[in-house]
Structure formats: structure tokens, C-alpha cells
PDB file of N, CA and C in Angstrom:
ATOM      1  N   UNK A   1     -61.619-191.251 -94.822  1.00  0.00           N
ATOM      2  CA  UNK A   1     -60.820-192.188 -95.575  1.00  0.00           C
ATOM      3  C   UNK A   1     -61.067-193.625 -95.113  1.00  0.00           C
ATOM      4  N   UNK A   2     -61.262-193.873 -93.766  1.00  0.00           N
ATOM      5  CA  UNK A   2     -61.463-194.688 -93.344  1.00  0.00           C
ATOM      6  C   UNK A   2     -62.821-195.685 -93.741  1.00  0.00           C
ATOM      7  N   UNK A   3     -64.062-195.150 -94.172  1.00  0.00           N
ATOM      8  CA  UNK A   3     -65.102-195.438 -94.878  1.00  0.00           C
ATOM      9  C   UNK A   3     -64.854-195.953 -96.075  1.00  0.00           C
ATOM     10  N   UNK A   4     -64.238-195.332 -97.095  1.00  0.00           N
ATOM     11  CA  UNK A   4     -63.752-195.599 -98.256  1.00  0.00           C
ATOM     12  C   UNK A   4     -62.953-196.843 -98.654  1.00  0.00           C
ATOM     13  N   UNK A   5     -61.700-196.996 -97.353  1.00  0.00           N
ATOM     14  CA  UNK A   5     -61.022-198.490 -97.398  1.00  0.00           C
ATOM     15  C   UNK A   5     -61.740-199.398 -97.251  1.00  0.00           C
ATOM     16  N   UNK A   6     -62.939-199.443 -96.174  1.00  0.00           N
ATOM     17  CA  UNK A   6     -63.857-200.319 -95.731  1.00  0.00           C
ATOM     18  C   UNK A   6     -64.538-200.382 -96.914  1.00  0.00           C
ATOM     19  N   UNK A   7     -65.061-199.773 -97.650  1.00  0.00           N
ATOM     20  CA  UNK A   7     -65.903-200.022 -98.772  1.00  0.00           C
ATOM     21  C   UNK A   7     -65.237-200.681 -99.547  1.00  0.00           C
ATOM     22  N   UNK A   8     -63.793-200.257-100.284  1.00  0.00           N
ATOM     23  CA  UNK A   8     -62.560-201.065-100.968  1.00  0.00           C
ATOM     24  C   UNK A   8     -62.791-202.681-100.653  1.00  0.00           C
ATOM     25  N   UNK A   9     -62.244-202.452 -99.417  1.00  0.00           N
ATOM     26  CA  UNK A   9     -62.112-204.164 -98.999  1.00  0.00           C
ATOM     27  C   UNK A   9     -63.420-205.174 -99.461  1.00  0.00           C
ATOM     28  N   UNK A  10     -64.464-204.858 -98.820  1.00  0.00           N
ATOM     29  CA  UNK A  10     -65.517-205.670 -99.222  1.00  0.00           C
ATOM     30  C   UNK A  10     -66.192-204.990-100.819  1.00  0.00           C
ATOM     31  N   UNK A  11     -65.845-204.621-101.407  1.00  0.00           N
ATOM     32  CA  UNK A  11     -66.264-204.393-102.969  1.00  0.00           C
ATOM     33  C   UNK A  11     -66.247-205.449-103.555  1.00  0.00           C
ATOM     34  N   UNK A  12     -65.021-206.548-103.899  1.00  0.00           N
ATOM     35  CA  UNK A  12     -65.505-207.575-104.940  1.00  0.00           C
ATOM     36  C   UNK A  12     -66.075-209.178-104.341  1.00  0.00           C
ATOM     37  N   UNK A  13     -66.563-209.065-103.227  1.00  0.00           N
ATOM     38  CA  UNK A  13     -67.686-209.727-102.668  1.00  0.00           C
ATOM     39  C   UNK A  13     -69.124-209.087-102.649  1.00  0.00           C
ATOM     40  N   UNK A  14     -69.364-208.109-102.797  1.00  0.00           N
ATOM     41  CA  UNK A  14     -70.499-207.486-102.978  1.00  0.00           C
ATOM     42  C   UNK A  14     -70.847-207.337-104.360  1.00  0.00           C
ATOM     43  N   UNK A  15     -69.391-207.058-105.081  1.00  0.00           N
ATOM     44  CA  UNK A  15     -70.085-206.911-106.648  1.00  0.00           C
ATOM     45  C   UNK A  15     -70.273-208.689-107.088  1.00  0.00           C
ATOM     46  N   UNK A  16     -69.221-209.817-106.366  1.00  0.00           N
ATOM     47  CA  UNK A  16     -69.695-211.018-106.761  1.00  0.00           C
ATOM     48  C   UNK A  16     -71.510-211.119-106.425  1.00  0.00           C
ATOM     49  N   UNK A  17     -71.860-210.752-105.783  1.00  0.00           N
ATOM     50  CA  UNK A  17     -73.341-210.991-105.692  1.00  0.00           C
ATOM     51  C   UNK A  17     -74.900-210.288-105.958  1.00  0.00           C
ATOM     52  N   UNK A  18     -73.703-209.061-106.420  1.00  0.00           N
ATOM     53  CA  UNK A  18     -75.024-207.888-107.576  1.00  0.00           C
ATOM     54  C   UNK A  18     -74.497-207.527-109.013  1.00  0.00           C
ATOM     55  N   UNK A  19     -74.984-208.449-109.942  1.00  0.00           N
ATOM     56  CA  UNK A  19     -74.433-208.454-111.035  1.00  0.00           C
ATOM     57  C   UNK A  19     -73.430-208.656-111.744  1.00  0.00           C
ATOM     58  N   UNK A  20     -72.664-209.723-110.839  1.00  0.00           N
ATOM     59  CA  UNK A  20     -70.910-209.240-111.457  1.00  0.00           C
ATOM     60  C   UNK A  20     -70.340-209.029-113.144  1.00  0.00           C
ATOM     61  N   UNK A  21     -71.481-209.976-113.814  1.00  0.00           N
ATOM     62  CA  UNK A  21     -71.262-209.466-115.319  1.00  0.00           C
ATOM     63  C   UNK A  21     -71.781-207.944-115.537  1.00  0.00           C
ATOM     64  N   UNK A  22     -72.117-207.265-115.095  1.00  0.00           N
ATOM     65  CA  UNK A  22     -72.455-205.861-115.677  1.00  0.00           C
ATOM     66  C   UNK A  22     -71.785-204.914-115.170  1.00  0.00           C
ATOM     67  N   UNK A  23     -70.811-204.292-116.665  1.00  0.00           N
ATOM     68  CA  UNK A  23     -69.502-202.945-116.309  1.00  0.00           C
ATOM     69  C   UNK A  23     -69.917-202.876-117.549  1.00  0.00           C
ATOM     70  N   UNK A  24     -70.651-201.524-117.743  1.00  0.00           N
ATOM     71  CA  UNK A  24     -71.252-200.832-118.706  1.00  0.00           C
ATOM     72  C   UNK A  24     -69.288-200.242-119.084  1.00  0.00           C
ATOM     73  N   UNK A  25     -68.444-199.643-118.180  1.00  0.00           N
ATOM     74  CA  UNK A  25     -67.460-199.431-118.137  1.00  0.00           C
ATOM     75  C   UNK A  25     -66.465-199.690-119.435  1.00  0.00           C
ATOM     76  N   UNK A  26     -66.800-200.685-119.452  1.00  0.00           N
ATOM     77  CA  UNK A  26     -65.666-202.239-119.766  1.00  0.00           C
ATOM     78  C   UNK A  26     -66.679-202.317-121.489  1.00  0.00           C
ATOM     79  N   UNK A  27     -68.476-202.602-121.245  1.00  0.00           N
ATOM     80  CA  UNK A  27     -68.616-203.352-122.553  1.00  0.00           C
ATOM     81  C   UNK A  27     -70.022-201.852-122.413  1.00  0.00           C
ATOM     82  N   UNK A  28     -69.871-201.142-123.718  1.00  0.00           N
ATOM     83  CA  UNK A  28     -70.830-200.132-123.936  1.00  0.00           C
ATOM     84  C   UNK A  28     -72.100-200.322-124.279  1.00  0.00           C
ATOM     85  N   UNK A  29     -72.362-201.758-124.783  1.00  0.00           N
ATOM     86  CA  UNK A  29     -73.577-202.286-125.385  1.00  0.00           C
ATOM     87  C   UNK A  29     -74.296-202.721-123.866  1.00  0.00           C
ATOM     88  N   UNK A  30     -73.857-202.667-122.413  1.00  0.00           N
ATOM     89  CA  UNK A  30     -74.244-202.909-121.416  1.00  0.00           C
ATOM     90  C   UNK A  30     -75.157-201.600-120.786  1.00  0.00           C
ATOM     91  N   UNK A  31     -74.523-200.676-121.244  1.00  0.00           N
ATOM     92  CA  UNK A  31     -75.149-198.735-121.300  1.00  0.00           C
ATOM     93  C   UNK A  31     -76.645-199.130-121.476  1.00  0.00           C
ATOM     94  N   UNK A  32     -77.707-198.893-120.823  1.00  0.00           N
ATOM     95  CA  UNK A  32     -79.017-197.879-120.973  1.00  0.00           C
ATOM     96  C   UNK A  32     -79.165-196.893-120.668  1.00  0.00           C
ATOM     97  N   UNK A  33     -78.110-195.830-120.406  1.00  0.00           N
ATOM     98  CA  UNK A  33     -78.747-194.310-120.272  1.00  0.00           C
ATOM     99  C   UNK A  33     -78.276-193.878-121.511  1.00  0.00           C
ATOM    100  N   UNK A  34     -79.324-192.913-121.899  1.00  0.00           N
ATOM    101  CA  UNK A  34     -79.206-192.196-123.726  1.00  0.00           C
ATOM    102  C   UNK A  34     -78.050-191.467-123.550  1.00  0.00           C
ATOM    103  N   UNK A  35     -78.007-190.949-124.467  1.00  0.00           N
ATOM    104  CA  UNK A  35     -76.545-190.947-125.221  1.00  0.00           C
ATOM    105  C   UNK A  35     -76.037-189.492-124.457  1.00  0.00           C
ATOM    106  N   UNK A  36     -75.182-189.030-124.553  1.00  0.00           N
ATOM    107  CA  UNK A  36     -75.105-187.697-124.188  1.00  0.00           C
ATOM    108  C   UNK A  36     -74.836-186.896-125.469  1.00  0.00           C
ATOM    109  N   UNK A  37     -75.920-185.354-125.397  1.00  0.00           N
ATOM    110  CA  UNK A  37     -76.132-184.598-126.065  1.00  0.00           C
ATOM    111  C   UNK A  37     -75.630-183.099-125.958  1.00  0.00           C
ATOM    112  N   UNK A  38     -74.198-182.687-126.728  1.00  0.00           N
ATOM    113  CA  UNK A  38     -73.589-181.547-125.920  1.00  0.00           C
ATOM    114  C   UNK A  38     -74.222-180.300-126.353  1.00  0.00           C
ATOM    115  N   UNK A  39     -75.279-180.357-127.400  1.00  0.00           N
ATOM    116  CA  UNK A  39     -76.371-179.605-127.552  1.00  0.00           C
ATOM    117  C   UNK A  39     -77.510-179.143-126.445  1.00  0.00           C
ATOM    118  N   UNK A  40     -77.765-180.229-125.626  1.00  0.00           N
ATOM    119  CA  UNK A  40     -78.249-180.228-124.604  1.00  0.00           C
ATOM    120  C   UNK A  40     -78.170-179.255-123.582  1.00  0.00           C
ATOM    121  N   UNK A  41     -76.351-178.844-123.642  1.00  0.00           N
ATOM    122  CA  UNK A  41     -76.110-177.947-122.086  1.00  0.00           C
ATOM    123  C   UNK A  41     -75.835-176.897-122.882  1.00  0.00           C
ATOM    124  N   UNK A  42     -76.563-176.134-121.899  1.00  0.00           N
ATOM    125  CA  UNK A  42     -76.697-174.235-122.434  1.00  0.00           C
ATOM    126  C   UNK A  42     -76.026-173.885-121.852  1.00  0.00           C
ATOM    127  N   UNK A  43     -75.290-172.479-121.640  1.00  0.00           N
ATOM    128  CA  UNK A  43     -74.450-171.444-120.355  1.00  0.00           C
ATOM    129  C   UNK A  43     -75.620-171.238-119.370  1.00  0.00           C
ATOM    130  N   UNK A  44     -74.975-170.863-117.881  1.00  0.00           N
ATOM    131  CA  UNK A  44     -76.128-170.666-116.885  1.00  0.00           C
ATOM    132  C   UNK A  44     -76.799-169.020-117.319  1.00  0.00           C
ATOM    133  N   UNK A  45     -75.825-168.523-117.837  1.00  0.00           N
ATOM    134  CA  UNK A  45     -76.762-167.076-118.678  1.00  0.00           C
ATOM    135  C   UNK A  45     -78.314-167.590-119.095  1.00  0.00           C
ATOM    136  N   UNK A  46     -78.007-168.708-119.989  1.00  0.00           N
ATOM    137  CA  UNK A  46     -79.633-168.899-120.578  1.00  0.00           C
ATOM    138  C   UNK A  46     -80.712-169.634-119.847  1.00  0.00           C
ATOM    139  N   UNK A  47     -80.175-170.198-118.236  1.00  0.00           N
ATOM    140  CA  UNK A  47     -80.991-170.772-117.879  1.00  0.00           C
ATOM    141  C   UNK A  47     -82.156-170.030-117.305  1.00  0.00           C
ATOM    142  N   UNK A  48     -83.416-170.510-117.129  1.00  0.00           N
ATOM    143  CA  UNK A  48     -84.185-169.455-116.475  1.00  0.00           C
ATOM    144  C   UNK A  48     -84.544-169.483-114.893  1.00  0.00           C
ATOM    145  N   UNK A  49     -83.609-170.513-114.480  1.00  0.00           N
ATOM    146  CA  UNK A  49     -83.788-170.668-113.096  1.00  0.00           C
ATOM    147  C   UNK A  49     -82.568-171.118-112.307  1.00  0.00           C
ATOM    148  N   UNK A  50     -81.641-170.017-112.778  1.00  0.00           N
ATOM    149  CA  UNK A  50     -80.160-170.142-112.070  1.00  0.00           C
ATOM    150  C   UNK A  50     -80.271-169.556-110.794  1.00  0.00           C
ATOM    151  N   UNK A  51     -80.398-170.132-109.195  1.00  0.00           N
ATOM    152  CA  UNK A  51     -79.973-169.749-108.234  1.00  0.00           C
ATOM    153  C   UNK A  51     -79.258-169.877-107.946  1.00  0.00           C
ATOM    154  N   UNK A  52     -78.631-168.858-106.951  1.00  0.00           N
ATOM    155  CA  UNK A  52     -77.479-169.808-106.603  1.00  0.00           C
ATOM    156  C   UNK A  52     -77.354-170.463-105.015  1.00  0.00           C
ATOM    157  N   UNK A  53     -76.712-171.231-105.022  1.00  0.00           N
ATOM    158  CA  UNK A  53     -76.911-172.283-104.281  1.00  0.00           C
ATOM    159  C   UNK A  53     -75.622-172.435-102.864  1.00  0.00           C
ATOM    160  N   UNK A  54     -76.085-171.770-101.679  1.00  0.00           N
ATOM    161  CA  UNK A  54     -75.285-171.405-100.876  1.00  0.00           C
ATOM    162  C   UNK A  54     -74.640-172.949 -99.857  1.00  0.00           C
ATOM    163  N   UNK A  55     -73.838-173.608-100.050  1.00  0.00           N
ATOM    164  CA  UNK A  55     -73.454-174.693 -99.379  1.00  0.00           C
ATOM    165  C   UNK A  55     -72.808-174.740 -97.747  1.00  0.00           C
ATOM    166  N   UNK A  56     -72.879-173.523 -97.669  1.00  0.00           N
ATOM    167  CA  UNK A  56     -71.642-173.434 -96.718  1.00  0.00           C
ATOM    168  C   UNK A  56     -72.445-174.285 -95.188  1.00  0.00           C
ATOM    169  N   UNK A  57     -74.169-174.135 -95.186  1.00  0.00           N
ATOM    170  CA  UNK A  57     -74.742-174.506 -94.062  1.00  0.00           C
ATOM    171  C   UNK A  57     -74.244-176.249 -93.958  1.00  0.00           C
ATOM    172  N   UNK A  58     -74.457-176.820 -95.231  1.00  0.00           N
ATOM    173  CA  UNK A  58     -74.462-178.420 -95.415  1.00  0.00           C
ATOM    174  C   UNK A  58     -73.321-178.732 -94.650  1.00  0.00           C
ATOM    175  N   UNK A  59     -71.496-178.136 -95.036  1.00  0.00           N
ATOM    176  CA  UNK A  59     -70.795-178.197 -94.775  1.00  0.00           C
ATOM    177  C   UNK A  59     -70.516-178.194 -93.046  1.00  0.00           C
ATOM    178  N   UNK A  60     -71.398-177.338 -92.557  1.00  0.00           N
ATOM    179  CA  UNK A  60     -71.019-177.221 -91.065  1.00  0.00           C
ATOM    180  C   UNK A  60     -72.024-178.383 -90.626  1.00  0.00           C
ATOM    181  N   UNK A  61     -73.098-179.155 -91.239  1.00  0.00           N
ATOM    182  CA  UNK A  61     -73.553-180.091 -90.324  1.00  0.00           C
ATOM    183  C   UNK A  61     -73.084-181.402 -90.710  1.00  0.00           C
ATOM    184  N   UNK A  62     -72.162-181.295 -91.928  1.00  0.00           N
ATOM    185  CA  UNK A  62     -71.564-182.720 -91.873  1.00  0.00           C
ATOM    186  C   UNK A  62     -70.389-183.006 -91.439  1.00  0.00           C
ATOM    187  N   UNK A  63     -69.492-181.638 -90.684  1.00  0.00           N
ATOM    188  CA  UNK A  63     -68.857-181.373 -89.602  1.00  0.00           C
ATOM    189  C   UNK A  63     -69.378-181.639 -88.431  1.00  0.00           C
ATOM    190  N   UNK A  64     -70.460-181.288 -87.975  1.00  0.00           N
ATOM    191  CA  UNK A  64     -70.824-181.727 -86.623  1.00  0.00           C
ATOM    192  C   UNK A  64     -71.093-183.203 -87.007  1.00  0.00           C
ATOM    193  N   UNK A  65     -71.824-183.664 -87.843  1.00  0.00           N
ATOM    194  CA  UNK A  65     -72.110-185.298 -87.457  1.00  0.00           C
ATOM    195  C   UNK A  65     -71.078-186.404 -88.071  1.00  0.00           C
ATOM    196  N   UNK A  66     -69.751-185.753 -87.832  1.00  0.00           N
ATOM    197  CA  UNK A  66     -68.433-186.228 -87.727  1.00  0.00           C
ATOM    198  C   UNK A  66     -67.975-187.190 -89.468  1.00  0.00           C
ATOM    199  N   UNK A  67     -68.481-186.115 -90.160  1.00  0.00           N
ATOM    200  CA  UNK A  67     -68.129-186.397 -91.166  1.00  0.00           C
ATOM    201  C   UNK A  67     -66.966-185.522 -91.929  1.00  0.00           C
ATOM    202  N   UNK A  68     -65.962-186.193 -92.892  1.00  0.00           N
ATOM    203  CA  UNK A  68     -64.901-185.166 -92.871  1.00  0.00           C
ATOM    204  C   UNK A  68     -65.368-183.868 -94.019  1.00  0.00           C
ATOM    205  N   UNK A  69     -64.210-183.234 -93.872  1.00  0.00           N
ATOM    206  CA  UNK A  69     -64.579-181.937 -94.252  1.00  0.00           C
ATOM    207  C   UNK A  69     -63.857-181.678 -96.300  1.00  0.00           C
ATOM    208  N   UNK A  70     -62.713-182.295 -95.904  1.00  0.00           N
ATOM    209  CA  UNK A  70     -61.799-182.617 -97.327  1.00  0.00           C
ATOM    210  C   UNK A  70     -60.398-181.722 -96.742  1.00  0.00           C
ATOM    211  N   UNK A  71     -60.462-180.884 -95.592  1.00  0.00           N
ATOM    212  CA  UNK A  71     -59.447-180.627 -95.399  1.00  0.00           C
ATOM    213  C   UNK A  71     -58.511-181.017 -95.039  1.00  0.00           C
ATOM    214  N   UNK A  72     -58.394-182.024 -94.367  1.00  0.00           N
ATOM    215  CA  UNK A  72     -57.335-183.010 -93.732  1.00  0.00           C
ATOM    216  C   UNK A  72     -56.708-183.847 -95.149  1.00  0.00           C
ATOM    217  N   UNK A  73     -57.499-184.030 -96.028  1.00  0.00           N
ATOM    218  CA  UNK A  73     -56.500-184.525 -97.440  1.00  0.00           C
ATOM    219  C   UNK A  73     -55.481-183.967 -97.610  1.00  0.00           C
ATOM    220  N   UNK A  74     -55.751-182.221 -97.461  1.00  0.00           N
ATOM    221  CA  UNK A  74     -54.624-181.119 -98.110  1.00  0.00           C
ATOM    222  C   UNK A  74     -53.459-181.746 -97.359  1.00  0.00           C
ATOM    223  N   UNK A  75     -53.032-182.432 -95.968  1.00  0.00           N
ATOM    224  CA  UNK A  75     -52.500-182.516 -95.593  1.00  0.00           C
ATOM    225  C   UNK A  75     -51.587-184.040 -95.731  1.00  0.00           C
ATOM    226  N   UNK A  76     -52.080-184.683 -96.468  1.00  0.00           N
ATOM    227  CA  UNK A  76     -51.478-185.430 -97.135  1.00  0.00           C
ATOM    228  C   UNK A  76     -50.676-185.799 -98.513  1.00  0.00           C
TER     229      UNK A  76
END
């Protein structure tokens, strides 16, 4: 959490000096990524290269290199 405030705080000095007119957000004609196509997404049934994707290792090394886990939120 502590990362996150720090990022907060200095955000609108950083966005004053990378683009501050551009919030695709705010004005849509600012958008260059194509459009989204809900034709596009299939079920993972049809994909032909659904693995699956075991996370649990990532989780224990961004525990050791003292990064949080999301559990300490629950506790707020």
C-alpha cells in the first residue's frame, strides 16, 4: 500500500510532464487502440492452446522479495 500512496502523491507532477493533455479516458477521439470486437473472444473450450497456468510458484517469490501478498487487505 505503501508504494501505491507514493505513486498517488507524485502522479500529477509526473503526468504535468508526460503528456498532460492526453486522457483517452475523458476524450475518445484521443483512443488509438482498435475498437474492441466481442466476436473476437471465443470460450477456452475452442481455444487450441489452453494451458493451464499454475501461479502459485510466482506468488511465493514475490513473498520472499518482500512484496505483498493481497492478504493483509482482507484485513482491512
Amino acid at each position: 500500500m505503501s508504494r501505491l500512496k507514493k505513486a498517488c502523491r507524485g502522479y500529477e507532477t509526473w503526468k504535468n510532464q508526460h503528456r498532460p493533455n492526453y486522457k483517452p479516458w475523458l476524450s475518445p477521439e484521443q483512443n488509438s487502440l482498435p475498437q474492441f470486437n466481442p466476436g473476437d473472444i471465443r470460450p477456452m473450450s475452442e481455444t487450441t492452446d489452453a494451458a493451464v497456468i499454475d501461479e502459485r510458484s510466482a506468488e511465493q517469490e514475490e513473498n520472499e522479495a518482500g512484496e505483498a501478498s493481497g492478504d493483509e487487505l482482507a484485513a482491512v
